[in-house]
Each structure stands twice: as C-alpha cells, then as structure tokens.
Protein backbone atom coordinates (compact mmCIF):
# COMPACT_ATOMS: atom_id res chain seq x y z
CA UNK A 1 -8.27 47.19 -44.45
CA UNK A 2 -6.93 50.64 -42.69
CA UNK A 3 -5.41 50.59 -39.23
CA UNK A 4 -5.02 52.94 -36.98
CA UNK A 5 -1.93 54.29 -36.01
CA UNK A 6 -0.81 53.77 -32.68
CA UNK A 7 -3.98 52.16 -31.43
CA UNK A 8 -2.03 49.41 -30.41
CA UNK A 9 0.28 51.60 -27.81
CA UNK A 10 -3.29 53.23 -27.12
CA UNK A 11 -4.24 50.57 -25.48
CA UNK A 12 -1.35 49.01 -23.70
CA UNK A 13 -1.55 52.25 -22.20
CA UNK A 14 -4.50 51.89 -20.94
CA UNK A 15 -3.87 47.94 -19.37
CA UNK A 16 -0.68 49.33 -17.32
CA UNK A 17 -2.42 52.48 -16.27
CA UNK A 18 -5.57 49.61 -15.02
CA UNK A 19 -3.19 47.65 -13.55
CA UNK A 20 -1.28 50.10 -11.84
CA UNK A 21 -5.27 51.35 -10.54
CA UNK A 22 -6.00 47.86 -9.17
CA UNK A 23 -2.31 47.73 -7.39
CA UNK A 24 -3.27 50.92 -5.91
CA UNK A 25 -5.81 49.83 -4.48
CA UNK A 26 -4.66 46.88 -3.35
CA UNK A 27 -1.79 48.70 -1.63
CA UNK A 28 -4.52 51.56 0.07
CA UNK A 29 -5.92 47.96 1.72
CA UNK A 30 -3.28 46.95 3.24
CA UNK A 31 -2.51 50.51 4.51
CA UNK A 32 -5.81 50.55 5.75
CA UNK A 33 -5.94 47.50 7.61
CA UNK A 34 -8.60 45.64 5.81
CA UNK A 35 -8.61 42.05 6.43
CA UNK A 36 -9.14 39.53 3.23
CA UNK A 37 -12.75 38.96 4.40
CA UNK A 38 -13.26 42.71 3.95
CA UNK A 39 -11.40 42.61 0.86
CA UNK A 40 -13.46 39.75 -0.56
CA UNK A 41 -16.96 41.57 0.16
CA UNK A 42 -16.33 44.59 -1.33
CA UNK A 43 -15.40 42.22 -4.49
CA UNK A 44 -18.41 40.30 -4.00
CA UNK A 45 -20.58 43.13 -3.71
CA UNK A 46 -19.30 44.52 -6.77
CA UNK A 47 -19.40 41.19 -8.74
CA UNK A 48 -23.01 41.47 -11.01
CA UNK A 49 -22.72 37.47 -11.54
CA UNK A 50 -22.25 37.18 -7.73
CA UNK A 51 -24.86 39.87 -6.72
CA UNK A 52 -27.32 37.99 -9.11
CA UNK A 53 -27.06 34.39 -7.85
CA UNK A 54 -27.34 35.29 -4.79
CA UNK A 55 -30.41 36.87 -5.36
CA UNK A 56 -31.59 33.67 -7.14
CA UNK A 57 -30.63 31.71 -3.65
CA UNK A 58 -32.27 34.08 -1.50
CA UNK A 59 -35.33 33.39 -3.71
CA UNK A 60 -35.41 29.75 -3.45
CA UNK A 61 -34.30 30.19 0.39
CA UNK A 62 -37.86 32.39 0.69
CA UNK A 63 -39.92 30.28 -1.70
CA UNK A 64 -39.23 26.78 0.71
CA UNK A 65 -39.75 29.04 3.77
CA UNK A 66 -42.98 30.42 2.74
CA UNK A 67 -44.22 27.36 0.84
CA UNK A 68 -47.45 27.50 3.06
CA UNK A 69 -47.91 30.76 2.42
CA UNK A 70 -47.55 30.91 -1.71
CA UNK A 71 -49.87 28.45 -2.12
CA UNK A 72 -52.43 29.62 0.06
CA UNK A 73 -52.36 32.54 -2.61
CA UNK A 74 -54.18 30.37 -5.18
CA UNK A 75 -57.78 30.37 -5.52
CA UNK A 76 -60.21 27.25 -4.21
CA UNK A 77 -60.58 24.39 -7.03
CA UNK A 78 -64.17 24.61 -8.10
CA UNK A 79 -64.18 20.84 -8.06
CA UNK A 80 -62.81 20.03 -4.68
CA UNK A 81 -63.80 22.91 -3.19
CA UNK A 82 -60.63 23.17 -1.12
CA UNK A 83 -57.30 24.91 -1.81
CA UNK A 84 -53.53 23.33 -3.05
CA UNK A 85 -52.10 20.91 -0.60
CA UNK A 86 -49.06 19.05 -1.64
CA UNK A 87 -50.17 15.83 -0.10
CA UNK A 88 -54.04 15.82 -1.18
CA UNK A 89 -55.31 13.22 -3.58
CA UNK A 90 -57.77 14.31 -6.09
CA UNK A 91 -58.54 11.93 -8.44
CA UNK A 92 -61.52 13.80 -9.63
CA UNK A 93 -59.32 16.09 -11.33
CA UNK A 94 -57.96 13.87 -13.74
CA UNK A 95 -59.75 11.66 -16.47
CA UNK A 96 -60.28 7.98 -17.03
CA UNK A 97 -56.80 8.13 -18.69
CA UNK A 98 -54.91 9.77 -15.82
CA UNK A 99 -54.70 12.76 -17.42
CA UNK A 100 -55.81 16.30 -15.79
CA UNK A 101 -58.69 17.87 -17.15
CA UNK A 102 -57.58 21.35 -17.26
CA UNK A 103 -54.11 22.54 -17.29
CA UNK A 104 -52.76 25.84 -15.71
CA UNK A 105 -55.75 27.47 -13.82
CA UNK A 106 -56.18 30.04 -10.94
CA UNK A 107 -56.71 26.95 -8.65
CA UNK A 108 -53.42 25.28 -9.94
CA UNK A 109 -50.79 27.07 -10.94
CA UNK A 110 -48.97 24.56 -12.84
CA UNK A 111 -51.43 22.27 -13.04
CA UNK A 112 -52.04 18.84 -11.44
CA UNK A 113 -50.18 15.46 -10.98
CA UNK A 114 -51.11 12.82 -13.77
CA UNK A 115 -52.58 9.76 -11.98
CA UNK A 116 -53.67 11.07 -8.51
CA UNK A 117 -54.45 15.00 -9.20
CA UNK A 118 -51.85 16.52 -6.49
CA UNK A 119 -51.24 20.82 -7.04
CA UNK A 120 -48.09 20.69 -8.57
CA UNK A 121 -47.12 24.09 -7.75
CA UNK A 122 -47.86 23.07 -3.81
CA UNK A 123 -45.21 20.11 -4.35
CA UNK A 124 -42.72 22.14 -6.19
CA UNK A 125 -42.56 25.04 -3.54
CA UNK A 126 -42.89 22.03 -0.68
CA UNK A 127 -39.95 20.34 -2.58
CA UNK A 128 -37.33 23.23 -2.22
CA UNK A 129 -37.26 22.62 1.07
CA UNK A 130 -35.52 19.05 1.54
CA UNK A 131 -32.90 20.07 -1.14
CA UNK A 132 -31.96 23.21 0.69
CA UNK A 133 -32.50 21.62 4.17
CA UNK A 134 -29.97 18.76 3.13
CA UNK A 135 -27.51 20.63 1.06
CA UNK A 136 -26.76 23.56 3.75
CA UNK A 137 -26.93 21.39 6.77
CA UNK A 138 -24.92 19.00 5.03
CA UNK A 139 -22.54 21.29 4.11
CA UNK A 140 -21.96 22.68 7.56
CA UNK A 141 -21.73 19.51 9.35
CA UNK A 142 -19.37 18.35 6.58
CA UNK A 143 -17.31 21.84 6.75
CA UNK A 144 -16.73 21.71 10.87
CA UNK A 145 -15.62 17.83 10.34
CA UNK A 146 -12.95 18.51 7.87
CA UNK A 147 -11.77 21.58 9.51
CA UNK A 148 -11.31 20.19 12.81
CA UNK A 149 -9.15 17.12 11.27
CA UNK A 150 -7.53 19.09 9.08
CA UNK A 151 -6.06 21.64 12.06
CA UNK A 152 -5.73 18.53 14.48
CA UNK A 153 -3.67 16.47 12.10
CA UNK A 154 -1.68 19.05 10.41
CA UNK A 155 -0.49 20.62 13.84
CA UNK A 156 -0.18 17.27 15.67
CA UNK A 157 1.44 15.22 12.88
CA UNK A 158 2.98 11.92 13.81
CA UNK A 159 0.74 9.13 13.92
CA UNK A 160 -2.13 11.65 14.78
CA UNK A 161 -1.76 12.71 11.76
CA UNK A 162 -1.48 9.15 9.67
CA UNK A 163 -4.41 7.87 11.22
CA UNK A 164 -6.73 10.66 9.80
CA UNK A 165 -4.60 10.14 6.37
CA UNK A 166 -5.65 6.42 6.53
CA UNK A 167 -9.26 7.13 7.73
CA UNK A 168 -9.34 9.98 4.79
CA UNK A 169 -7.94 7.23 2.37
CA UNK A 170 -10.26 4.58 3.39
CA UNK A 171 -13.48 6.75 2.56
CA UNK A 172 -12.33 7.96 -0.86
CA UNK A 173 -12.05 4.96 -1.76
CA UNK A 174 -15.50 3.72 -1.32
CA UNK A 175 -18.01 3.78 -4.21
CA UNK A 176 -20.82 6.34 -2.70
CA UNK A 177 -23.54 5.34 -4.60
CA UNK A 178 -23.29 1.98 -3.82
CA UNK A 179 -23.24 2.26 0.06
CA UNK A 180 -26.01 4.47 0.33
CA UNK A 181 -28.40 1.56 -1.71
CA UNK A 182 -26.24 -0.90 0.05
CA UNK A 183 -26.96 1.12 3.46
CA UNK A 184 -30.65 2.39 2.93
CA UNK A 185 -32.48 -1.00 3.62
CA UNK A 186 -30.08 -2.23 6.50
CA UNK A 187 -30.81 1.05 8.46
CA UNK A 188 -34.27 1.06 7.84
CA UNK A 189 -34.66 -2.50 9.31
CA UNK A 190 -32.74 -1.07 12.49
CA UNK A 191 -36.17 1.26 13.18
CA UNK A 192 -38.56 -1.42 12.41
CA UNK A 193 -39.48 -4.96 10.36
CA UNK A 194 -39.75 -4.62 6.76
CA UNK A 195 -43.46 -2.93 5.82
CA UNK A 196 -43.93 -2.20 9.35
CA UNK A 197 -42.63 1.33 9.03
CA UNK A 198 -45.32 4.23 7.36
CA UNK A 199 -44.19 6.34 4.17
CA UNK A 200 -44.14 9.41 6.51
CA UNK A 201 -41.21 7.47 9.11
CA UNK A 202 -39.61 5.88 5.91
CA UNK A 203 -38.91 9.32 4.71
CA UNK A 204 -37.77 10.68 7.67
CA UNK A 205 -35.76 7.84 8.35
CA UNK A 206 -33.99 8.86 4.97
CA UNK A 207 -33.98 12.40 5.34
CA UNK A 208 -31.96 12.04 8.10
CA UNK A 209 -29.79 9.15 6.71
CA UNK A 210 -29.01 10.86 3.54
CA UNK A 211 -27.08 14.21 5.86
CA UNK A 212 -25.57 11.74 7.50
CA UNK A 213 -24.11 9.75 4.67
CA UNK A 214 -23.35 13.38 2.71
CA UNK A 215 -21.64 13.95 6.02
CA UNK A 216 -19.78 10.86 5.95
CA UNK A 217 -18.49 11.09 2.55
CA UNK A 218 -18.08 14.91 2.07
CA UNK A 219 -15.52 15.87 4.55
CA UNK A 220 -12.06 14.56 3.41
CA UNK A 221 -11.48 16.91 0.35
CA UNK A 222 -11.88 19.79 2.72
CA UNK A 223 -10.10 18.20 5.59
CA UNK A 224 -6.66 17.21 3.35
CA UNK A 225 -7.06 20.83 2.16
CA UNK A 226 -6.86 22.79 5.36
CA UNK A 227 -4.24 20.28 6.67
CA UNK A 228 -1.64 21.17 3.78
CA UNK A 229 -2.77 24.89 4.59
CA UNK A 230 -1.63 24.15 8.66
CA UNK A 231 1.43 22.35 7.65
CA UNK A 232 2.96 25.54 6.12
CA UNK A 233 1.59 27.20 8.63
CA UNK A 234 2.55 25.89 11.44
CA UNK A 235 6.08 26.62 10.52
CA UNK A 236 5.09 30.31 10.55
CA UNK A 237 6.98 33.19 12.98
CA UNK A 238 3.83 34.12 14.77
CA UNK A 239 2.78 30.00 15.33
CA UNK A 240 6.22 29.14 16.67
CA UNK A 241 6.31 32.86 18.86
CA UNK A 242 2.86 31.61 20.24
CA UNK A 243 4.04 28.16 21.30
CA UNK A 244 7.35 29.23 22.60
CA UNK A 245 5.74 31.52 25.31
CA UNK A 246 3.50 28.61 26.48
CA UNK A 247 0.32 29.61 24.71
CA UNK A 248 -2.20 26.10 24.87
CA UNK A 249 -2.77 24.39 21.47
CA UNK A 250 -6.31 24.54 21.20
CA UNK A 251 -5.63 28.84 21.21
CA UNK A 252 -2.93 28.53 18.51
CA UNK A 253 -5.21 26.29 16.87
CA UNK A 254 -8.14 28.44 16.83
CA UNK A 255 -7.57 32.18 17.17
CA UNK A 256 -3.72 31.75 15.02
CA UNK A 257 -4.69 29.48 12.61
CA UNK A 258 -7.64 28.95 11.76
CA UNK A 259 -8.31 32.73 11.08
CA UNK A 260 -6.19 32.20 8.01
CA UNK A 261 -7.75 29.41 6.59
CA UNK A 262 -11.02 31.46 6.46
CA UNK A 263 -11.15 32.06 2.93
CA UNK A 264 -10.64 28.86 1.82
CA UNK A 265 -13.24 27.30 4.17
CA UNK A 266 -15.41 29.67 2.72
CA UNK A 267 -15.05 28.61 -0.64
CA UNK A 268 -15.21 24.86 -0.42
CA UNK A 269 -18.45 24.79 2.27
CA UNK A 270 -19.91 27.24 -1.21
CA UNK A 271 -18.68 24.17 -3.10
CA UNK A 272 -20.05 21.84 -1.29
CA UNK A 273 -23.45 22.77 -0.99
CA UNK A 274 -24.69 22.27 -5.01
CA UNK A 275 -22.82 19.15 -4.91
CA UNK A 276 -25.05 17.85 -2.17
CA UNK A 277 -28.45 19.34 -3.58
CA UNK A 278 -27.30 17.37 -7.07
CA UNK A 279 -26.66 14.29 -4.58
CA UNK A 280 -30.41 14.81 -2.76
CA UNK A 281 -32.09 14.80 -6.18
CA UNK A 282 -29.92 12.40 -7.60
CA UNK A 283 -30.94 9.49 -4.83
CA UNK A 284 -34.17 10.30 -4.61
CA UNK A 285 -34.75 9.74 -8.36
CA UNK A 286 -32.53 6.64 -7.68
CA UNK A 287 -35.31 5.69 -5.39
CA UNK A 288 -32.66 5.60 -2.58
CA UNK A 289 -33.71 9.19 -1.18
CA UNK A 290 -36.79 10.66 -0.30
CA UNK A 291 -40.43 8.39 -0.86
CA UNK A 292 -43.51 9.40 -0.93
CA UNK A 293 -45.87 11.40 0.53
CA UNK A 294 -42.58 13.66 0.78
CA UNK A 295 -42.17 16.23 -2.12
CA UNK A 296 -38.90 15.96 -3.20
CA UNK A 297 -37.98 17.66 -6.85
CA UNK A 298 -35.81 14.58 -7.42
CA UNK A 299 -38.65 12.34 -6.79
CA UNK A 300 -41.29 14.12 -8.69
CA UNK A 301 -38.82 14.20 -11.87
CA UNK A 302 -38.63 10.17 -11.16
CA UNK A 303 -42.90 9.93 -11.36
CA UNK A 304 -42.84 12.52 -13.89
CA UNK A 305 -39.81 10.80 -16.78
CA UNK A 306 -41.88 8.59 -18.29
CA UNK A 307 -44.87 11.16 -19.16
CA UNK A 308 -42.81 13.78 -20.80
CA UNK A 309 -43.78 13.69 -24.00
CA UNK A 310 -47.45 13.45 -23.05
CA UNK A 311 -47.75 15.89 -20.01
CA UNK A 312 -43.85 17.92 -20.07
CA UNK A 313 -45.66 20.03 -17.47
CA UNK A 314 -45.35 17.53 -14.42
CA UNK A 315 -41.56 17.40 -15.77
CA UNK A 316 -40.34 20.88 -16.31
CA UNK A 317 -40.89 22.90 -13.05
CA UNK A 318 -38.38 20.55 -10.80
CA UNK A 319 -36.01 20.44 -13.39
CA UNK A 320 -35.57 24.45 -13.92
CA UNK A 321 -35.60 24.39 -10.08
CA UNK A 322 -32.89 22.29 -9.81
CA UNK A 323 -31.04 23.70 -12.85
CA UNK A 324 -31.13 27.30 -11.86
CA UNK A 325 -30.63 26.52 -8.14
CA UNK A 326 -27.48 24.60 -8.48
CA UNK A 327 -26.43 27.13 -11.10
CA UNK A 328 -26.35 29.69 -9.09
CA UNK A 329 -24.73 28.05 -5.90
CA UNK A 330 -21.63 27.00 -8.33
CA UNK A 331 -21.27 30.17 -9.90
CA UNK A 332 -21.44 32.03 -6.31
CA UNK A 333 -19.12 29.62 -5.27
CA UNK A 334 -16.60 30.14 -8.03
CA UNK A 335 -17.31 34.53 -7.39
CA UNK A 336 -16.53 33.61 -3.64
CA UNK A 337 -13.24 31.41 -4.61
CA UNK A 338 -12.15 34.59 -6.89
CA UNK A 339 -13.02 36.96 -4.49
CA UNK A 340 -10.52 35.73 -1.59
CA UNK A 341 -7.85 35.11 -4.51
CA UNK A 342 -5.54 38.28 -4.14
CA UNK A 343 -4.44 37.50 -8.01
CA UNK A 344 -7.75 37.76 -9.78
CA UNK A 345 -9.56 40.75 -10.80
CA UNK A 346 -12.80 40.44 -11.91
C-alpha cells in the first residue's frame, strides 16, 4: 500500500500549531483576569456531551416539577370516567388474571399497573420526584458537612484535626447497607408502635431517614479531600500574610480558602448526586426505602421484576428513567471535573 510523503510531519504540524492555540489561549486568560470558574464555563458551554446531559437533567428536573400537570394532559379513561392519578386503584381495568385490558391508550400513556390498574405514566412522572428530591438535597447537605470539616481540621490540625480523622475512619468503616435495614425498623418504632403508623407516615418517615443516612455516610470522601487541599494551603504566602496581620480565622477560612477549593467542591457534590439517586432506588427495591402509596421508580421496578416477561411494560419506563438520569449526572460530572482541570482539553 502507497504512503504519502510527509503526511506524517503534516500532521505533527498541525498538533504543535493546536497546542500552541490552546496555550494561547490559556495565557490571554490569565491576562485577562478570568477566574477558573469562568474558565470552566466557557469549557462547559462548549462541551456537546456536557451541553447534552444537562439538557437531559433539566428534563427530568421539569418532568417531576410538572408531574401534575403532564398527566392532566391525558384524556379521561372511558371506564372510570376520571383522569390518571398515581395513587387511584382501578381494578376494573385489569382482567380476572391481573392483567390490563388494553395497553397504551390516550387515557394511559404507558398503560396500567398489573394487579390494581394504577396510570403508569402518572407514577413514573410522580416517581422522578423522590429520586431528584433525595439525590440533590442529599448532596448539598452532604457537600456543606464535608467542607466545613475538611477547612476546620485541615487549618486547625492537632487533635482538632485527629478527632475528625477518627470520626471519618469510624464511618467508612461501617457496612451502609446493613445499617440502613438495621436502622429502618428501630426509627420507625421511635414515631409509633409497630402497625400503628399509615403507609403515607411510613414513607415519610423514610423519605426523610434515607437524606439523613445519605447524609451520614456521604460526607467523608469529600471532607478528607478538601482537608489535604487546606493543608497545602494553609502553608501558602497569602494564608500566612492574612494571619500575620491579625485577620480572624473564620475570614481566612472562608473568603482565602475556600475560594480555591471551588472547583473541586464542584465536582464531587456532581459526583455525589447519581450516587445517591442509585442509593434511593437501590433501597427502595431493597424494600428499605420508599413503601407504598409513594411512587418511587425503585419501588415500582421491585412490583414490576417478577412480571417482565409477561407485561415488560410495567418494567421498562423506571428503568430507562433511572438509566438515562444517572447517565447523564455522571457524565456531567466527569465534563465538570475536566472542565476545572487546567491540563485537559476536550
């Protein structure tokens, strides 16, 4: 087979003379004052894989806040005469078998639970919303925890500084899974005897327990990460200038600091938030999350296993939600993590 002369010294031409672009422009940054957040958005805006999983987000974000709304768009079941609800029984839309007795219709979207007749669609869109709900509050809770020990015991040191190390240790080291079903029944007997408690307060009761144990367990990873950050930092000309002229800690903390642990933070709270979605749906199929009458994607793909091969229908919605949801939130996060790293060019 021919070759072409000098193609080769073509085109390591053409990777200096690229490089040399992208150092330019890194250089006209800096000469223009841009700070690395700047930087970072004008790489995020012109990242297609970022632009386009964040557009998936937003659409998930939009389809659990107007939940009421998109099913309100389907047309009253001829049958019931009533429209979707995501917590209405219908029995009368099913047969003697439990199965429905239409499929997809202008009524029902995606049909109708096996067994009881529920809309589907209405407990899909319903769904998104604990799995967002948890994962970003979650996250955020999680994110100010770790940040906060992480600047405290990095500055501080000593046995400030051990103590969180110990306390960091001592949670990594329990088995997660276990203490949530270990922890789920002895907090629910706190709020009330056993079967005294409705479905609706039992859920709640979890909602609200599940945060606090993704909480619990999701802040040490971050925490150990901006402390090794403050540790070299600390050490830093403009830290020691600030302290030598008197300035209070909790300034040098905050407005020295922590400004240059932004990108970082950034990154892991991205992280963090599929991780805890994939946690939601994972307990709730567990049976140690959400119960019904709540929708919850992980606990309709719980009712939902054991009919796939007769009705994949009841399956396949919650699972694509999940799937492309938590797609999209790691690859964002890994755009975001690129996008404040000065050494990749994407």
């Amino acid at each position: 087979m021919s070759t072409v002369p000098g193609l080769g010294a073509e085109t390591e031409e053409l990777a200096r003379e690229a490089e040399e672009a992208e150092a330019s422009h890194e250089r006209d940054d800096q000469r223009a004052g841009r700070s690395p957040g700047q930087i970072a958005w004008e790489r995020l805006k012109k990242d297609k894989v970022a632009v386009v999983c964040s557009i998936v987000v937003l659409f998930f974000i939009l389809v659990a806040i107007f939940a009421p709304l998109l099913t309100s768009l389907q047309t009253v079941d001829p049958v019931t005469g009533v429209k979707a609800d995501p917590y209405a029984v219908h029995p009368e839309l099913v047969d003697l078998n439990g199965f429905p007795k239409e499929g997809i219709t202008s009524s029902h979207w995606l049909g109708v639970e096996k067994g009881i007749g529920r809309d589907l669609f209405a407990r899909w869109t319903y769904g998104a919303r604990p799995s967002l709900i948890i994962g970003f509050v979650a996250a955020a809770l999680s994110t100010v925890i770790g940040v906060t020990m992480g600047l405290v015991g990095g500055y501080l040191g000593g046995v400030i500084d051990r103590a969180i190390s110990w306390v960091v240790d001592f949670f990594l080291s329990l088995p997660f899974l276990l203490v949530v079903i270990a922890a789920t029944p002895i907090i629910e007997l706190r709020f009330g005897a056993r079967g005294s408690l409705t479905a609706e307060q039992t859920s709640n009761i979890r909602f609200w327990l599940i945060i606090s144990l993704l909480v619990i367990f999701g802040w040490m990873g971050l925490a150990r990460l901006v402390r090794g950050e403050v540790v070299s930092l600390r050490e830093r000309e403009f830290v020691q200038a600030a302290r030598a002229i008197g300035v209070p800690t909790r300034h040098v903390l905050f407005k020295e600091i922590l400004p240059n642990l932004v990108g970082p933070i950034i990154v892991s709270a991205s992280i963090a938030v599929p991780a805890y979605i994939t946690a939601e749906a994972t307990l709730s199929f567990l049976g140690a999350g959400l119960v019904e009458p709540t929708a919850s994607w992980g606990r309709t793909i719980a009712d939902a296993q054991n009919s796939f091969q007769s009705y994949p229908l009841w399956l396949w919605p919650p699972v694509i939600g999940i799937s492309l949801l938590v797609l999209a939130l790691s690859l964002l996060g890994d755009s975001i993590r690129d996008a404040f790293d000065p050494t990749t060019r994407r």
